[in-house]
C-alpha atoms as a PDB file:
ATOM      1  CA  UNK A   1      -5.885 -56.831 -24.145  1.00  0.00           C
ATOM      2  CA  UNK A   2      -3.428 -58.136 -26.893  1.00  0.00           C
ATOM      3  CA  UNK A   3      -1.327 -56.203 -29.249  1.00  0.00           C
ATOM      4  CA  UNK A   4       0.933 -57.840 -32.051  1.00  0.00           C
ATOM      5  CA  UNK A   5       3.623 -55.115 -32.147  1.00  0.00           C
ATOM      6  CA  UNK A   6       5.753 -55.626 -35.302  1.00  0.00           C
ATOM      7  CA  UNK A   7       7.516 -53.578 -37.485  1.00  0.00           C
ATOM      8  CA  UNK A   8      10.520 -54.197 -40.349  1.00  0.00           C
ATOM      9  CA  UNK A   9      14.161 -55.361 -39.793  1.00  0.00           C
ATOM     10  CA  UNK A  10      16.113 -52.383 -37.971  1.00  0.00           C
ATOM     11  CA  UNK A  11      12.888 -50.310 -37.492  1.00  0.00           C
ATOM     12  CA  UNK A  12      13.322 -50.153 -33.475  1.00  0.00           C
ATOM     13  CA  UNK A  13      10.848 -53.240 -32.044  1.00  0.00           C
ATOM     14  CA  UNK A  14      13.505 -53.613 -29.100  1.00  0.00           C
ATOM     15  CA  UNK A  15      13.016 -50.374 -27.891  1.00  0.00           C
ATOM     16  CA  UNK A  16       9.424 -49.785 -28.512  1.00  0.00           C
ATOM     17  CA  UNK A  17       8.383 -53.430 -26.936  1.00  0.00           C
ATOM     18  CA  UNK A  18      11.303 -52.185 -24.009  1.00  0.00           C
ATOM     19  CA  UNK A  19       9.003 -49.260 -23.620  1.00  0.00           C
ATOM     20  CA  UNK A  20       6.054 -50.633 -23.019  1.00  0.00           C
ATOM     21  CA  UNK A  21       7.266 -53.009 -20.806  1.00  0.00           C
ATOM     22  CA  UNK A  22       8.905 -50.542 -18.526  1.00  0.00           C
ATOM     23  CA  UNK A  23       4.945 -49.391 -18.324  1.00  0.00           C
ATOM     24  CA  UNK A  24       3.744 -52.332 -17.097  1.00  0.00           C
ATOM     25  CA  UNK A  25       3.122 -54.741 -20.208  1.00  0.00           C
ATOM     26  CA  UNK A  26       3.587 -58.052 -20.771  1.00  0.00           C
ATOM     27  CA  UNK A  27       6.286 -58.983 -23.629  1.00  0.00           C
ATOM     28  CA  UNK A  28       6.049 -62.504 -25.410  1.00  0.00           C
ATOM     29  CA  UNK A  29       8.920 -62.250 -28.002  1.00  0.00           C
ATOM     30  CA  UNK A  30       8.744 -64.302 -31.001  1.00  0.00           C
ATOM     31  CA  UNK A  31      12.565 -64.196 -31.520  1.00  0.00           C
ATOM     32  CA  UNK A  32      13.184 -66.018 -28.119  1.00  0.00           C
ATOM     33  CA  UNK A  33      10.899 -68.135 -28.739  1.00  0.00           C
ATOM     34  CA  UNK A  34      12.337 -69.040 -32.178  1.00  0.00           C
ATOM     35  CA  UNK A  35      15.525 -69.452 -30.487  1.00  0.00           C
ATOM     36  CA  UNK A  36      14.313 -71.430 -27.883  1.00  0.00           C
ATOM     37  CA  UNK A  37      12.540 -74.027 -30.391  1.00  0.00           C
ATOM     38  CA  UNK A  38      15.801 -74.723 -32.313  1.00  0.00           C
ATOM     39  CA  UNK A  39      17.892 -75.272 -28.655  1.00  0.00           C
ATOM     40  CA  UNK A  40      20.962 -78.283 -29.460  1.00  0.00           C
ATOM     41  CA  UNK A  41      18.887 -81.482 -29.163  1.00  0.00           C
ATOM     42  CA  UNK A  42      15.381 -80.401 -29.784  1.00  0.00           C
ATOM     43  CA  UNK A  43      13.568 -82.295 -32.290  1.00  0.00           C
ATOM     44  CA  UNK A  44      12.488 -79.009 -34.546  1.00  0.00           C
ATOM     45  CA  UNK A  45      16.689 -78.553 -34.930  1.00  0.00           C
ATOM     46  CA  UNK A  46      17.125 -81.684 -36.056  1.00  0.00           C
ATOM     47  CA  UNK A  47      14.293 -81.160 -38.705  1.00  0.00           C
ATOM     48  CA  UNK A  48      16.101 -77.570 -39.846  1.00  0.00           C
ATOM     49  CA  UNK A  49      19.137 -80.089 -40.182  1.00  0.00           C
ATOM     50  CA  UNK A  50      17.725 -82.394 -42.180  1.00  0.00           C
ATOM     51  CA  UNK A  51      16.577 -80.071 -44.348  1.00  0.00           C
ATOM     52  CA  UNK A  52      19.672 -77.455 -44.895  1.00  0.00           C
ATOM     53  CA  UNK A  53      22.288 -80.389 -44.153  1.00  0.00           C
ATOM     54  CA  UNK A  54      25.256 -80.215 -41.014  1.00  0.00           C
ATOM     55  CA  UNK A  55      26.550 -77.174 -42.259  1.00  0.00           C
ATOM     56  CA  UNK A  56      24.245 -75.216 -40.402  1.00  0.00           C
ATOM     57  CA  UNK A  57      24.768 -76.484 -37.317  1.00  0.00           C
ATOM     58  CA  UNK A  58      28.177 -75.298 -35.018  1.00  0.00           C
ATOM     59  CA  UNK A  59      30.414 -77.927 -33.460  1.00  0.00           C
ATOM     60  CA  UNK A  60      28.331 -77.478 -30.026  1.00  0.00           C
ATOM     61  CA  UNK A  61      25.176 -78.909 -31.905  1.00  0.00           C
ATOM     62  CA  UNK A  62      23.730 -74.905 -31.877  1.00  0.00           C
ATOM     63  CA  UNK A  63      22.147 -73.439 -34.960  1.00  0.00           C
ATOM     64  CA  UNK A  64      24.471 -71.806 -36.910  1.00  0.00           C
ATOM     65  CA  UNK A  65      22.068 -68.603 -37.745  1.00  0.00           C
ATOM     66  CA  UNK A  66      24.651 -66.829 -40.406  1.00  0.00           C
ATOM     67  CA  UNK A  67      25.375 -69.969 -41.633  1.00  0.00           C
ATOM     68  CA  UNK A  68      21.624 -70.772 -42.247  1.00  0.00           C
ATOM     69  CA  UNK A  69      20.558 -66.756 -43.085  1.00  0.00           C
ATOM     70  CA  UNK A  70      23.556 -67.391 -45.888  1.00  0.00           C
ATOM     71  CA  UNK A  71      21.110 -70.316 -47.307  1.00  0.00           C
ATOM     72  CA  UNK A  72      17.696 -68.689 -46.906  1.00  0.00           C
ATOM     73  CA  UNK A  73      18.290 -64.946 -47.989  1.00  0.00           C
ATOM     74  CA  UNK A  74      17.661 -64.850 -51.562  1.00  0.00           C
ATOM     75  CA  UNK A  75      16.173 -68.332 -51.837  1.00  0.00           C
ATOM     76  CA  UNK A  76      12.768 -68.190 -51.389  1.00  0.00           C
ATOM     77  CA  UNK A  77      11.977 -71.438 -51.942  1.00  0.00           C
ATOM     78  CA  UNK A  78      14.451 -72.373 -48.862  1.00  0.00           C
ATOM     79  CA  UNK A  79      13.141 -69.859 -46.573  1.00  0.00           C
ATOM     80  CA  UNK A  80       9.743 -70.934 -47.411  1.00  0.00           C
ATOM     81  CA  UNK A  81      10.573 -74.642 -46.324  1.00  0.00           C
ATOM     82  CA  UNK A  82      12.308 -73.039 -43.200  1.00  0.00           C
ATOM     83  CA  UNK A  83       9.231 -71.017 -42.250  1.00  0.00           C
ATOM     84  CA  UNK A  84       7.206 -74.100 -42.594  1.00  0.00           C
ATOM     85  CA  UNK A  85       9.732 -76.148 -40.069  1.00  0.00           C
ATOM     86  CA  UNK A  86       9.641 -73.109 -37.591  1.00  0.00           C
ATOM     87  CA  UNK A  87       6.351 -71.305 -37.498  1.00  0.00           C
ATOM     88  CA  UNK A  88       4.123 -74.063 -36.561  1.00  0.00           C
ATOM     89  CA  UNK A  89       5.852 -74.463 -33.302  1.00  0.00           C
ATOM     90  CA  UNK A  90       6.485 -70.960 -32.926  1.00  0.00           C
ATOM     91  CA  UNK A  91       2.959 -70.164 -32.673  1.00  0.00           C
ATOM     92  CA  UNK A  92       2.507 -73.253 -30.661  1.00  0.00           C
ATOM     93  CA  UNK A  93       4.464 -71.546 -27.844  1.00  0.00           C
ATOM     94  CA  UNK A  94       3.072 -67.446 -28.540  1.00  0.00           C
ATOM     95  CA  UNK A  95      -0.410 -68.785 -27.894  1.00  0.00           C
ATOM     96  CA  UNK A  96       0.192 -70.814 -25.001  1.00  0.00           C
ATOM     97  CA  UNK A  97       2.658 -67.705 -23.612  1.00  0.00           C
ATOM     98  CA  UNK A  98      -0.245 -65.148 -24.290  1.00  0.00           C
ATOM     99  CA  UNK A  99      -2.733 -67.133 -22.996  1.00  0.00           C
ATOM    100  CA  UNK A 100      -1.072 -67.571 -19.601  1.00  0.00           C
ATOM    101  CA  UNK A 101      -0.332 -64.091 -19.316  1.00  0.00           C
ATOM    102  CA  UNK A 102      -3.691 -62.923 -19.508  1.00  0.00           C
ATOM    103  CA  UNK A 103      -4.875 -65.870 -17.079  1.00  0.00           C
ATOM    104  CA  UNK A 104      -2.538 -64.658 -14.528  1.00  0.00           C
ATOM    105  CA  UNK A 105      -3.272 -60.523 -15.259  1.00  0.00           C
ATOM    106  CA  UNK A 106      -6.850 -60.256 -17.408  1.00  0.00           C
ATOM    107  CA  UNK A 107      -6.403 -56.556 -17.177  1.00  0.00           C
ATOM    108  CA  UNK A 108      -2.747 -56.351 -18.398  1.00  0.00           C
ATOM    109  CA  UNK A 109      -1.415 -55.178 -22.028  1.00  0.00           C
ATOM    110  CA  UNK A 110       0.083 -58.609 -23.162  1.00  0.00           C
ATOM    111  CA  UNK A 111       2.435 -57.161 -26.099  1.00  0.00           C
ATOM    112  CA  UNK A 112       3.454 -60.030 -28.589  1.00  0.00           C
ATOM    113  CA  UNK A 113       6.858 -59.020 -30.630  1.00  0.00           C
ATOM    114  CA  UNK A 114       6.548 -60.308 -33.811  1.00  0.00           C
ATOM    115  CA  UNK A 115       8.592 -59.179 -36.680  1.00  0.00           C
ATOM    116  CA  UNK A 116       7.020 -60.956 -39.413  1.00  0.00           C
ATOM    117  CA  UNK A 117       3.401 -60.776 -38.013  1.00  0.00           C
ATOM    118  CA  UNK A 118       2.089 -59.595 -41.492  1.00  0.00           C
ATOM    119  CA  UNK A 119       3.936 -61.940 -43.670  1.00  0.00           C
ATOM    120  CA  UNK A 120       3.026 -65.048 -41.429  1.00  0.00           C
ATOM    121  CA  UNK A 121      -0.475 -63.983 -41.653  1.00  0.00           C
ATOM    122  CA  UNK A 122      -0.886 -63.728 -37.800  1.00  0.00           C
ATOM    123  CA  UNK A 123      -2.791 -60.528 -37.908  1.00  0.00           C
ATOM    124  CA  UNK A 124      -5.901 -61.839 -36.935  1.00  0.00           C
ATOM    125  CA  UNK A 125      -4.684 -63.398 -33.615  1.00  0.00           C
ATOM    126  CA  UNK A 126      -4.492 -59.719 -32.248  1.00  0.00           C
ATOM    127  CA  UNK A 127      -6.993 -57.123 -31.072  1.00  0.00           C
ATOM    128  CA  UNK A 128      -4.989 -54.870 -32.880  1.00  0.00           C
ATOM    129  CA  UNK A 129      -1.487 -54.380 -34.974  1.00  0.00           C
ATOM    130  CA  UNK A 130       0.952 -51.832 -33.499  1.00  0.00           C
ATOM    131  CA  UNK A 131       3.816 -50.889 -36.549  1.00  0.00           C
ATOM    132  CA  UNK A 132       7.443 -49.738 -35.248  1.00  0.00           C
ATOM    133  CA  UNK A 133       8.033 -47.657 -38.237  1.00  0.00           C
ATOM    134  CA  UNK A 134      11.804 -46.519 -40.112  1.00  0.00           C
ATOM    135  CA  UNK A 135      11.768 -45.193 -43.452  1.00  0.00           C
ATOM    136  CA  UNK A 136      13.399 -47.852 -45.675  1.00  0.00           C
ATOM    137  CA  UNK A 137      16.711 -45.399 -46.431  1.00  0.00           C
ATOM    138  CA  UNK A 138      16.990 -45.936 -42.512  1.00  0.00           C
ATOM    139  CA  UNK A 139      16.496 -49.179 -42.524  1.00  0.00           C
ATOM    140  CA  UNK A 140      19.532 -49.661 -44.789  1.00  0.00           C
ATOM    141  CA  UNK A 141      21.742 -47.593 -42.872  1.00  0.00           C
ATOM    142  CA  UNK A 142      21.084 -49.112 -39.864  1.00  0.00           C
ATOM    143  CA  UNK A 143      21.611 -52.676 -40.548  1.00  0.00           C
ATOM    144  CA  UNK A 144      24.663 -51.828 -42.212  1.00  0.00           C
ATOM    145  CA  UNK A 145      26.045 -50.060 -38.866  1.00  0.00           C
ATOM    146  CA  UNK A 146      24.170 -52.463 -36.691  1.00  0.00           C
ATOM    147  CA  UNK A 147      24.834 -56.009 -38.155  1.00  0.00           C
ATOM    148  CA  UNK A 148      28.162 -54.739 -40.586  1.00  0.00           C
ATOM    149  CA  UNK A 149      26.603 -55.505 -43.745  1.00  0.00           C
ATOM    150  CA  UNK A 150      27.150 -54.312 -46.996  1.00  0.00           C
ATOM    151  CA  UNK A 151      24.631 -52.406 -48.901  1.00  0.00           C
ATOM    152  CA  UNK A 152      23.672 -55.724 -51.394  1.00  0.00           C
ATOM    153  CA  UNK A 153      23.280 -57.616 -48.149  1.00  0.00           C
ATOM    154  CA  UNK A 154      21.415 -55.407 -46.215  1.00  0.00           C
ATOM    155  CA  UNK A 155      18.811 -54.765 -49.122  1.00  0.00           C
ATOM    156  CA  UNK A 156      18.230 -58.362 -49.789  1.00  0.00           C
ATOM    157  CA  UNK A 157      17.594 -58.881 -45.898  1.00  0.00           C
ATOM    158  CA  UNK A 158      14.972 -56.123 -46.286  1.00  0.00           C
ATOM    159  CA  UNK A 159      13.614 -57.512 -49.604  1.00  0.00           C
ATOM    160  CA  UNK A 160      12.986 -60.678 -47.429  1.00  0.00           C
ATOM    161  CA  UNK A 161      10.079 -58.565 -45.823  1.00  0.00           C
ATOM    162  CA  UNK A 162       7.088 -57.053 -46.786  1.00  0.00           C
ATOM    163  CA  UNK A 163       7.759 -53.266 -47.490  1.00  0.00           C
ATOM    164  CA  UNK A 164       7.560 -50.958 -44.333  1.00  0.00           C
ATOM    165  CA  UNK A 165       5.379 -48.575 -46.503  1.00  0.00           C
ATOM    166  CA  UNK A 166       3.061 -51.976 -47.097  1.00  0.00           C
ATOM    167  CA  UNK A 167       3.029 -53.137 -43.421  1.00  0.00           C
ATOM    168  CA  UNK A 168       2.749 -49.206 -42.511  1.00  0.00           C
ATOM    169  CA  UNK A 169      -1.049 -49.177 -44.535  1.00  0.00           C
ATOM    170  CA  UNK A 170      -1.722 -52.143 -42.535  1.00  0.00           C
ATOM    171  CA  UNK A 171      -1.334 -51.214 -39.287  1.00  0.00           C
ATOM    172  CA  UNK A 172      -3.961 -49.937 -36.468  1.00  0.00           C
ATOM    173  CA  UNK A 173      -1.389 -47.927 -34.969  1.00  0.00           C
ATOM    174  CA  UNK A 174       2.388 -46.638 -36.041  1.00  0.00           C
ATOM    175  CA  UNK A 175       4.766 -45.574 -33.975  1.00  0.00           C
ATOM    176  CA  UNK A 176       7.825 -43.293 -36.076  1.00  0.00           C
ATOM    177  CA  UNK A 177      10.903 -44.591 -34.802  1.00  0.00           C
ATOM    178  CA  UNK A 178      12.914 -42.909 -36.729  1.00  0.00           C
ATOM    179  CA  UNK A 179      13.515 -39.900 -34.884  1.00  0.00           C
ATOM    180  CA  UNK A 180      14.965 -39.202 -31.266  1.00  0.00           C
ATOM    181  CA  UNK A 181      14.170 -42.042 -28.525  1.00  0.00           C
ATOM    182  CA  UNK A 182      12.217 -39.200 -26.749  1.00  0.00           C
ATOM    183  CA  UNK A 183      10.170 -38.663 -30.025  1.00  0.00           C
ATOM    184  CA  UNK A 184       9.441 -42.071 -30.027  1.00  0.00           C
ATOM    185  CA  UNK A 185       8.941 -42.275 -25.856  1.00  0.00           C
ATOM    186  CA  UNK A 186       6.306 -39.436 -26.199  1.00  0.00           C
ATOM    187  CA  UNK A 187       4.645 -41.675 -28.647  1.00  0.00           C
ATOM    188  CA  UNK A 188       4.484 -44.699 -26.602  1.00  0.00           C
ATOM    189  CA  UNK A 189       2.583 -42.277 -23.820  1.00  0.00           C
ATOM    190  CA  UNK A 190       0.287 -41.570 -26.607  1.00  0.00           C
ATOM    191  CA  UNK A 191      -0.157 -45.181 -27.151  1.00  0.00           C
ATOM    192  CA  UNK A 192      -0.438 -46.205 -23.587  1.00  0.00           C
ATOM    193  CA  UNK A 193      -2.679 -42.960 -22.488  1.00  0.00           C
ATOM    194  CA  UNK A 194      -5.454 -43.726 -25.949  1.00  0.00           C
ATOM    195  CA  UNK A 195      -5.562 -47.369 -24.593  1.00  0.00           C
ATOM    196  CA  UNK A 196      -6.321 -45.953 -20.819  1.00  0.00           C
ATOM    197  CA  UNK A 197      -4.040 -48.230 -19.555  1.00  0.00           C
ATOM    198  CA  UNK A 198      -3.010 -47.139 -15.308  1.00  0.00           C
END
């Protein structure tokens, strides 16, 4: 079985996808794998480069990710061309990940971390849509203490995204991270215990 587990920026994916793997899932992160496509010298980096000039690359060749978050939050034509340089790939390597996962363990939860699941349109390549949910208001405050940005900052990252309250109606499951981690633990037993996984 496949889950996309997603959720909005500073909502708590880490530590729900953390929790299920400590049961016994499978984790294919999108993030790393984002990272991982862009790596100094591969060819998808030197498309982003083409595209958003030098300045977003560091003097090691690396993606310069504030420089290039400075260019695409707020623009959405930019981070519409970026998406279209990145997610092709991206998926490439989820499917191919997911794929050998459940060749290797048929029975296993393969959980695929995807924060913007619903705005890619990937929905459909899960059995089923599991939301990490945070009230906007703590949203905010936690990117501001988490990532130190200010309060126009923070909103426009969030902006970015579908609303949690959209992605929340969505969603075949939620799990309310926005409580204590044992609140959200005893939720993930819930989870794991409705899906009769050992």
């Amino acid at each position: 079985m496949n889950i996309g587990l997603t959720g909005g920026i500073a909502c708590g994916k880490s530590t729900v996808s953390a929790m299920l793997v400590r049961r016994g899932a499978a984790l294919v992160d999108a993030d790393r794998i984002a990272r991982e496509v862009v790596e100094p010298g591969s060819p998808v980096l030197s498309r982003v480069a083409l595209r958003f000039g030098q300045a977003v690359l560091l003097p090691d060749g690396a993606l310069d990710r504030k420089a290039l978050g400075r260019l695409v939050f707020g623009d959405e034509a930019a981070r519409k061309d970026l998406e279209a340089l990145l997610h092709p790939p991206i998926r490439a390597l989820m499917r191919e990940r997911m794929e050998a996962f459940e060749r290797e363990q048929p029975r296993r939860l393969v959980v695929v971390d995807v924060p913007l699941l619903y705005e890619s349109g990937l929905a459909a390549m899960f059995e089923e849509v599991l939301l990490v949910y945070a009230p906007r208001e703590v949203q905010l405050a936690r990117l501001i203490g988490r990532d130190g940005l200010d309060a126009t900052e923070a909103a426009k990252r969030l902006e970015a995204q579908l609303p949690i309250e959209a992605k929340r109606a969505l969603a075949d499951c939620v799990i309310d991270n926005s409580g204590t981690l044992e609140e959200t633990e005893r939720q993930v037993a819930l989870f794991w215990q409705r899906k009769g996984l050992p």
